[in-house]
N, C-alpha and C. Protein backbone atom coordinates (compact mmCIF):
# COMPACT_ATOMS: atom_id res chain seq x y z
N UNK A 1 70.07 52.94 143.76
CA UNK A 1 69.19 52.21 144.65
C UNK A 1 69.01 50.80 144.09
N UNK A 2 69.40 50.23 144.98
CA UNK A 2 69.07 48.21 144.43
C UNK A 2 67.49 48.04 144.69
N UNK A 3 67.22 47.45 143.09
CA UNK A 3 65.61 46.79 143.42
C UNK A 3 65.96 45.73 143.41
N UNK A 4 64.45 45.56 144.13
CA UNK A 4 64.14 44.37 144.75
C UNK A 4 63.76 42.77 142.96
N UNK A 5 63.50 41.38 142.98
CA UNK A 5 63.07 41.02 142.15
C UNK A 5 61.80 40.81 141.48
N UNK A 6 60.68 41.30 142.13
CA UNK A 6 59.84 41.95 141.88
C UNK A 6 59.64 43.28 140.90
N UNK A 7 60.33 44.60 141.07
CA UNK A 7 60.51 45.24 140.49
C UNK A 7 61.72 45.10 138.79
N UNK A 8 62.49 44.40 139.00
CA UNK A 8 62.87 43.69 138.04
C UNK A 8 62.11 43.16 136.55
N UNK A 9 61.51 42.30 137.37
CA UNK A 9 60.56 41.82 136.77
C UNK A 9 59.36 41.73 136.39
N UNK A 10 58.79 42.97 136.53
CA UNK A 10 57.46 43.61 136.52
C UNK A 10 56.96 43.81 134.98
N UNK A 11 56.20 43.60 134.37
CA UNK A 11 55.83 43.42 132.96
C UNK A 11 55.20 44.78 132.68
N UNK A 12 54.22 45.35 131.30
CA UNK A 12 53.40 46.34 131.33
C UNK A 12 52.96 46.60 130.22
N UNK A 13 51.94 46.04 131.03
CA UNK A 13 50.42 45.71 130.57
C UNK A 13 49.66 46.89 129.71
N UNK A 14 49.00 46.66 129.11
CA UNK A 14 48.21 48.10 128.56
C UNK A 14 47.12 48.25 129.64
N UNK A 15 46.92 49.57 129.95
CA UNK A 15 45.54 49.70 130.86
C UNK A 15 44.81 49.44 130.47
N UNK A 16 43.80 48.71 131.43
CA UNK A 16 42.51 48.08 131.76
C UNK A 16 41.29 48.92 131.45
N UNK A 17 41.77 50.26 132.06
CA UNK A 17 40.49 51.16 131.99
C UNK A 17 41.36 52.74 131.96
N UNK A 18 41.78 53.07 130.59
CA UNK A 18 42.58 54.15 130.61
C UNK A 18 42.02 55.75 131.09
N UNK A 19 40.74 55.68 131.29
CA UNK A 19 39.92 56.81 131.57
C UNK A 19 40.32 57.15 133.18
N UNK A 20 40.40 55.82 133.84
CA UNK A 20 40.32 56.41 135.56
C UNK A 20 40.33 55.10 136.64
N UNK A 21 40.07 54.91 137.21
CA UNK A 21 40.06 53.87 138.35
C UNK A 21 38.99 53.26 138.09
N UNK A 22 39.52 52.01 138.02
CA UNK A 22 38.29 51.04 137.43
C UNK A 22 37.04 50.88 137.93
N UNK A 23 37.37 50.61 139.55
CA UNK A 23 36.07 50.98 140.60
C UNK A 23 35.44 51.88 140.79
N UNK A 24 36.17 53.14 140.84
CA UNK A 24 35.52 54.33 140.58
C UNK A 24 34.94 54.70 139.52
N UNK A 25 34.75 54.52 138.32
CA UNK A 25 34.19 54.98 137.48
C UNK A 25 33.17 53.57 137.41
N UNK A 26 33.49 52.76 138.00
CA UNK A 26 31.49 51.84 137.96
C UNK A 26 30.75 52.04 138.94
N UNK A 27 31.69 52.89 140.25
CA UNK A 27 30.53 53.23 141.24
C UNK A 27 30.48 54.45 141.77
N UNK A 28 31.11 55.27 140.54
CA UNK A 28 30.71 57.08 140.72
C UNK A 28 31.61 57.22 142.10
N UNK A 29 32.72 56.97 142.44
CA UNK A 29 33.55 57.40 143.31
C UNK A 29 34.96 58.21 142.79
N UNK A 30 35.36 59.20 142.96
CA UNK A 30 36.41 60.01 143.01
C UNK A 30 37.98 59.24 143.32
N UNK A 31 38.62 60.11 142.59
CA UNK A 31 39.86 59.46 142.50
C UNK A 31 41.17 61.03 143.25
N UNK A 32 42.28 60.84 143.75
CA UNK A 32 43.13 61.71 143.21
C UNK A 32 44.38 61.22 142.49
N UNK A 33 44.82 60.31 142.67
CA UNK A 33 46.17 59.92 141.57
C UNK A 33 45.96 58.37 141.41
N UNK A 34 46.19 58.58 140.18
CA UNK A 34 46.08 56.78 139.63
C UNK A 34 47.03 55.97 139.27
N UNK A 35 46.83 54.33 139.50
CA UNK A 35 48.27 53.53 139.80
C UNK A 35 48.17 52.31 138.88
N UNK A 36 48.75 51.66 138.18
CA UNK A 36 48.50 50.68 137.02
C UNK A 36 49.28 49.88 137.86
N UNK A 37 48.40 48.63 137.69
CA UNK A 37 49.16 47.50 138.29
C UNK A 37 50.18 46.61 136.69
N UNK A 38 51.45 46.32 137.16
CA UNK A 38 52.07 45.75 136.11
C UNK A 38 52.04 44.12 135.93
N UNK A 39 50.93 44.02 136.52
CA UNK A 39 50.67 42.08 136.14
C UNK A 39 49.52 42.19 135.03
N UNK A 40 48.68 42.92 135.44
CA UNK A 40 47.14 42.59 134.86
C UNK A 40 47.15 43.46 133.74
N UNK A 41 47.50 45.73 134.56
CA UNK A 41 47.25 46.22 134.05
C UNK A 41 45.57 47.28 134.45
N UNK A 42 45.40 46.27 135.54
CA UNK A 42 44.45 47.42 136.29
C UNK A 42 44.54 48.30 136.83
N UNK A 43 43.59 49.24 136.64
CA UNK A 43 43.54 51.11 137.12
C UNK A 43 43.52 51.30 138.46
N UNK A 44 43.93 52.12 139.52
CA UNK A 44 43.41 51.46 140.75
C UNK A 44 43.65 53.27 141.20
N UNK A 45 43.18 53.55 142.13
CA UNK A 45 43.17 54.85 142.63
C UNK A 45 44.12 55.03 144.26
N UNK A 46 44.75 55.91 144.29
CA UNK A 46 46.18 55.59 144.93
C UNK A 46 45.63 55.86 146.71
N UNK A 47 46.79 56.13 147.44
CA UNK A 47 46.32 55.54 148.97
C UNK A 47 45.62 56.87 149.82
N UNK A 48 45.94 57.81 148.81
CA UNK A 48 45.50 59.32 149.10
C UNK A 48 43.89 59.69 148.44
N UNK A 49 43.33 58.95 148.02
CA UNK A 49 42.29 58.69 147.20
C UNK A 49 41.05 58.18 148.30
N UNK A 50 39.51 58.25 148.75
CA UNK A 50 38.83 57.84 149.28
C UNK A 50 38.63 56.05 149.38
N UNK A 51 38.77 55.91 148.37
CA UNK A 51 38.75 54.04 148.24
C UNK A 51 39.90 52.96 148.16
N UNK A 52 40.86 53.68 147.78
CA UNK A 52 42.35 52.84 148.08
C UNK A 52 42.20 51.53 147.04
N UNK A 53 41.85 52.37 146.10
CA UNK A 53 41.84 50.60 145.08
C UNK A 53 43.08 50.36 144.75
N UNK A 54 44.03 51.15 144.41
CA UNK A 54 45.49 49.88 143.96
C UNK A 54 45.99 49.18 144.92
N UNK A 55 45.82 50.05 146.71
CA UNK A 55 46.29 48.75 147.05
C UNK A 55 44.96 47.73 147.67
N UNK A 56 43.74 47.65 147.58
CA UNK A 56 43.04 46.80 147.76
C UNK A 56 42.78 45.66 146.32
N UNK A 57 43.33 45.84 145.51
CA UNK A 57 43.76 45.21 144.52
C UNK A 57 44.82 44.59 144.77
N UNK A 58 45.96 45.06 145.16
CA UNK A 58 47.26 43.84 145.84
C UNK A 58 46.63 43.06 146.62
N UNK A 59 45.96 43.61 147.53
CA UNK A 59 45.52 42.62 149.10
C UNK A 59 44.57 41.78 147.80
N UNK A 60 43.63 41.64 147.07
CA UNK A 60 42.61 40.69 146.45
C UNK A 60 43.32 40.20 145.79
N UNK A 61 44.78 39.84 144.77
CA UNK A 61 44.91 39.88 143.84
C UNK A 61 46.88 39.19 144.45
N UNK A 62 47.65 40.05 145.05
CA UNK A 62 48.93 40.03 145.68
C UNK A 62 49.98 40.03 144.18
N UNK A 63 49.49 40.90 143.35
CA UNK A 63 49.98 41.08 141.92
C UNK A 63 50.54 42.18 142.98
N UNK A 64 52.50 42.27 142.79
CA UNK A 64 53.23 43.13 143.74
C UNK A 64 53.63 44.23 143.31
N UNK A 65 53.23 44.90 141.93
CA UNK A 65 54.45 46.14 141.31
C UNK A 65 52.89 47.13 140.99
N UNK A 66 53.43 48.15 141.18
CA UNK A 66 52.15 48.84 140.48
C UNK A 66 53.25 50.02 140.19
N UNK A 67 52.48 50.88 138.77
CA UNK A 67 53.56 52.00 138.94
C UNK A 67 52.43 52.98 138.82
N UNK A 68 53.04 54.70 138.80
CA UNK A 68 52.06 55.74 138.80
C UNK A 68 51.43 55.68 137.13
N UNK A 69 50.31 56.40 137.53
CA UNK A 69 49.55 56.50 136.10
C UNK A 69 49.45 57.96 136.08
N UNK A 70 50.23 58.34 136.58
CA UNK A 70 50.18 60.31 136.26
C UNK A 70 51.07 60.44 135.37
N UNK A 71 50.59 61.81 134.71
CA UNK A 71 51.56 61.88 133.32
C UNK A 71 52.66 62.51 133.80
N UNK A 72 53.86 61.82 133.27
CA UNK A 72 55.33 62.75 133.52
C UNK A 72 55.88 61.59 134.75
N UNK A 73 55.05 60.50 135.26
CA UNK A 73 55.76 59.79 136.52
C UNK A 73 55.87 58.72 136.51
N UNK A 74 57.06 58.08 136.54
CA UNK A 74 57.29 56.70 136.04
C UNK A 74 57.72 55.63 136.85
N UNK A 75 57.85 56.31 138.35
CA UNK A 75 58.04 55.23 139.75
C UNK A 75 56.92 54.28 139.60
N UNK A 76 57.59 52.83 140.08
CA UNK A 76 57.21 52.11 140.66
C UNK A 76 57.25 51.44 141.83
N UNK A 77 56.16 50.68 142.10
CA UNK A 77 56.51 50.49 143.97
C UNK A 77 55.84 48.84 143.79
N UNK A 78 57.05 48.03 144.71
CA UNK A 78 56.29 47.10 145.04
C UNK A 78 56.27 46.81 146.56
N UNK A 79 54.53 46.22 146.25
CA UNK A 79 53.89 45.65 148.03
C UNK A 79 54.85 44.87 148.61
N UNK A 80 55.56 44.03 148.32
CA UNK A 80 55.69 42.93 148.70
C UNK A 80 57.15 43.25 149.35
N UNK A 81 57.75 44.12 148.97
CA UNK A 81 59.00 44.33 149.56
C UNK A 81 59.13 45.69 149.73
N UNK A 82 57.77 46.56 149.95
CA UNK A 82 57.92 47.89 150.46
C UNK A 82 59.23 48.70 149.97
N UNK A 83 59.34 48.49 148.49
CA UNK A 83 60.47 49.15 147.56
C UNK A 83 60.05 49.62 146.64
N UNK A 84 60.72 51.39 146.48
CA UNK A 84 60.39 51.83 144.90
C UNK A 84 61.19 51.80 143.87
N UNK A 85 61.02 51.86 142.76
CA UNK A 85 61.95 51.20 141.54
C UNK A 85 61.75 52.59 140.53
């Protein structure tokens, strides 16, 4: 599969908040799978999740690669060209 240059070039970061979704754990909201963004390094809680923070973090932010933060999963996806890496 050809990635995109975004995914290429995606850096990685140490997490921000290695416990859980950054938003969620300052405002007592639930998570189900968690997504590290590879610019910053923020926690974000995935699109199956009640609050949709990794990608309301792209839309605030348009930092394009995020990969999974589940153990054992190492895809990444970027917004910007609706490609996984």
């Amino acid at each position: 599969m050809a990635t995109c240059e975004h995914l290429s070039q995606a850096d990685d970061p140490a997490a921000r908040t290695p416990e859980g979704c950054e938003e969620c754990l300052a405002d007592g909201g639930r998570w189900v799978h968690l997504r590290r963004c590879l610019e910053c390094g923020h926690i974000g809680c995935c699109d199956s999740s009640p609050a949709k923070h990794a990608t309301a973090h792209f839309h605030a932010t348009s930092h394009p690669v995020m990969q999974s933060y589940e153990p054992g999963e190492k895809w990444r996806w970027c917004f910007v060209d609706s490609r996984m890496g």
